[in-house]
Protein backbone atom coordinates (compact mmCIF):
# COMPACT_ATOMS: atom_id res chain seq x y z
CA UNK A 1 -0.10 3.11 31.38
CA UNK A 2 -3.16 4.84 30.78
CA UNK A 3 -4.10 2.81 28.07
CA UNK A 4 -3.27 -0.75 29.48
CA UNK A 5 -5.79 0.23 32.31
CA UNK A 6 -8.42 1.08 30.15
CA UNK A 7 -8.86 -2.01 28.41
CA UNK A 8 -8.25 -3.85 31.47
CA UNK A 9 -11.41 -2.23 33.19
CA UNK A 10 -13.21 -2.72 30.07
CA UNK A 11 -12.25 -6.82 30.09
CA UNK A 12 -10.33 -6.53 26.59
CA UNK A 13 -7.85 -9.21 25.74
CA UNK A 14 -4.88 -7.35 24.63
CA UNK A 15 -1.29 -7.70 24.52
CA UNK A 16 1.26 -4.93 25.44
CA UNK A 17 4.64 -4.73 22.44
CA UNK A 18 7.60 -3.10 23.11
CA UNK A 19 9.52 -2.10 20.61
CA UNK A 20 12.66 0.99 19.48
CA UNK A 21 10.37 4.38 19.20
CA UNK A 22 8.68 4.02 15.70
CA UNK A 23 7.70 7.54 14.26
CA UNK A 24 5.11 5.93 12.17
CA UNK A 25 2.97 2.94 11.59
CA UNK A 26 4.93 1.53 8.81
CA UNK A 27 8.33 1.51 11.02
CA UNK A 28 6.38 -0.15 13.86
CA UNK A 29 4.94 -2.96 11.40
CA UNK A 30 8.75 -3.18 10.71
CA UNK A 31 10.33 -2.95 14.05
CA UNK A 32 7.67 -5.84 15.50
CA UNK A 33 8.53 -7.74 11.99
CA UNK A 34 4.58 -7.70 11.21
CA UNK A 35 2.80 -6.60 7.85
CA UNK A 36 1.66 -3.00 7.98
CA UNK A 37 -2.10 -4.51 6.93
CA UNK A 38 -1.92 -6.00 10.90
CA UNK A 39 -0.56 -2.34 12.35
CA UNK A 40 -3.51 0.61 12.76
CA UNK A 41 -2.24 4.14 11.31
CA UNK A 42 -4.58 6.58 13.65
CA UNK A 43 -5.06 9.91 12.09
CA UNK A 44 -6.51 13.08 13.88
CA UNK A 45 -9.15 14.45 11.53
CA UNK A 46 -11.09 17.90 11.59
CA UNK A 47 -14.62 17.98 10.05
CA UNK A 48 -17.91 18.94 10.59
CA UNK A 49 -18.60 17.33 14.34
CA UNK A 50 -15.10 18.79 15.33
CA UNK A 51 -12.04 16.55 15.79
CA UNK A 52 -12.46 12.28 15.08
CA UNK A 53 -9.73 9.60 14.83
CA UNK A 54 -9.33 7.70 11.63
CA UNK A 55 -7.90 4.22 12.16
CA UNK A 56 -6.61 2.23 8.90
CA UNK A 57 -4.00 -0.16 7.86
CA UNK A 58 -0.24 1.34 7.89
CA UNK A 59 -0.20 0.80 4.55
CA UNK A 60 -2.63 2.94 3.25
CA UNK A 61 -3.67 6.81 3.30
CA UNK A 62 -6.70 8.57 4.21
CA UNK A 63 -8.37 9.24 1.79
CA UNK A 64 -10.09 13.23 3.02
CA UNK A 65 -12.14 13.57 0.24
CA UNK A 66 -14.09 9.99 0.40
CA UNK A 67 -14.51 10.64 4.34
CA UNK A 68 -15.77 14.56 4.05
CA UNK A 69 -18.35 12.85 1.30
CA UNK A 70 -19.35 10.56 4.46
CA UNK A 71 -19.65 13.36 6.99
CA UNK A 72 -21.47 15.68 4.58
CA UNK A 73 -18.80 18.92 4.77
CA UNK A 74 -14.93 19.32 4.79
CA UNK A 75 -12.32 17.30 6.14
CA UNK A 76 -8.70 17.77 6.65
CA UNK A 77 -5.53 16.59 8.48
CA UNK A 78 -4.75 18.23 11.51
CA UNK A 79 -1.32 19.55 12.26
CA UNK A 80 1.05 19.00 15.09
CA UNK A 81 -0.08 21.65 17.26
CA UNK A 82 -3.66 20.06 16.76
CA UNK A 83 -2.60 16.87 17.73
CA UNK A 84 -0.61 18.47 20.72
CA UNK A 85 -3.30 19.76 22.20
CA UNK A 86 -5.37 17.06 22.20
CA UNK A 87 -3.21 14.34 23.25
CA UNK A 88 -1.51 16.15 25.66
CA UNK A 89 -0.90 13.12 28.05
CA UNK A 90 0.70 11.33 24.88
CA UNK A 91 4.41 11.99 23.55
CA UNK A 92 4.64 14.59 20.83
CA UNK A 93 3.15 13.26 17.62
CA UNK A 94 1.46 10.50 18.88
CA UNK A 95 -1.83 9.59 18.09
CA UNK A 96 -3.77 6.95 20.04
CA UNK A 97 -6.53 4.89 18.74
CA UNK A 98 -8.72 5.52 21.76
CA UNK A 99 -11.35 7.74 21.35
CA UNK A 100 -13.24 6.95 24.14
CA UNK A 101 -10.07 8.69 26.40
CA UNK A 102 -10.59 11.94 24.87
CA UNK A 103 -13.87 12.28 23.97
CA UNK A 104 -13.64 11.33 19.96
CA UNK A 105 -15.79 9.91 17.89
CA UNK A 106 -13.86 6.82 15.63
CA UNK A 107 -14.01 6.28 12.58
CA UNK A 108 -12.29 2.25 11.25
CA UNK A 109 -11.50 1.85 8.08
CA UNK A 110 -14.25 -0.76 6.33
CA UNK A 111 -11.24 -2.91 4.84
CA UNK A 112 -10.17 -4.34 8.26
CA UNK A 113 -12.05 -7.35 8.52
CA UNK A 114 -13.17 -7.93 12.15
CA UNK A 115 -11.30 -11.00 13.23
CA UNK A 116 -8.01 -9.08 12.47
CA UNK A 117 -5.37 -9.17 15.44
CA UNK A 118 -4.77 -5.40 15.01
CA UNK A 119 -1.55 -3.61 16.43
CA UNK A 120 -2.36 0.06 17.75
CA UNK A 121 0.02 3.05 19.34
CA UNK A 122 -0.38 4.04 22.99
CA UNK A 123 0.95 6.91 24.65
CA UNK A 124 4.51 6.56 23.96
CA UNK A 125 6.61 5.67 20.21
CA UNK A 126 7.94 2.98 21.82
CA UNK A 127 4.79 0.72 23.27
CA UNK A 128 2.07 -0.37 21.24
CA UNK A 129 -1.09 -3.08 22.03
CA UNK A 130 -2.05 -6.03 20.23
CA UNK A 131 -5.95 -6.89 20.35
CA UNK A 132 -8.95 -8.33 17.87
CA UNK A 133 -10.03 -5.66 15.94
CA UNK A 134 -13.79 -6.27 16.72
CA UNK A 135 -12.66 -5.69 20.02
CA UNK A 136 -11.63 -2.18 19.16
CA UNK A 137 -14.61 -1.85 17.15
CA UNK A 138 -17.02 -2.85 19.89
CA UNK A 139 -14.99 -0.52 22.56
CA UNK A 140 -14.83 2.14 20.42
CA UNK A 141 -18.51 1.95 19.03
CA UNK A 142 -16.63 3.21 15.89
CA UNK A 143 -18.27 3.85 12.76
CA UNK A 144 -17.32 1.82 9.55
CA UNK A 145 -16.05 3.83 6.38
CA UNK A 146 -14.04 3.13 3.26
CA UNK A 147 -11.42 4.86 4.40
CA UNK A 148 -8.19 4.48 2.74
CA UNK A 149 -6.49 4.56 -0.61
């Protein structure tokens, strides 16, 4: 697992879930009986420097307007082909937290407090991770944004 190795050669503290394939955040926080404020949604964005990841809780939206504010120009969802292309070593749909794999800037949502044990999607619908979310932040060098509504 692509991922798995990653944060191993990075020395991040993780833990690998399995779980039935989830086709969003929500059914994951469901499926591994956790709230949906401890599972990461990951969004593929396109703005002004090109494609980003937006990582909030499952339980909230991204809020396009509030981030293309932040990046001074317009923001929008990208579609399935989008995120096709870009993961293409991912299973159709999925959308992995990891920036740093594909060249991405990250942006975390600002409610997430930093001590959070965060649950994020790999590769696959059925695997996620488990690690500190100041971890993420600090492997990520994401940038901090209100986010979500």
């Amino acid at each position: 697992m692509r991922v798995a190795d990653f944060l191993l050669e990075q020395d991040v503290p993780f833990e690998t879930l399995l779980h039935p394939p989830a086709f969003t955040a929500q059914k994951r926080a469901r499926f591994l009986h956790l709230p949906g404020r401890e599972v990461a949604k990951v969004v593929l964005l396109h703005g002004p420097p090109g494609y980003l990841l937006a990582v909030l809780p499952a339980t909230h939206r991204v809020d396009t307007e509030r981030v293309a504010v932040a990046l001074g120009g317009p923001v929008r969802v990208a579609d399935d082909d989008e995120i096709a292309r870009v993961f293409r070593d991912c299973e159709w749909g999925v959308v992995p937290p990891f920036g740093t794999l594909y060249g991405l800037p990250v942006l975390l949502d600002a409610g997430i407090a930093p001590e959070t044990l965060m649950v994020f999607e790999t590769t696959t619908h059925a695997e996620a991770v488990r690690l500190l979310c100041c971890d993420f932040e600090r492997l990520e060098s994401a940038r901090r944004l209100p986010l979500a509504r």
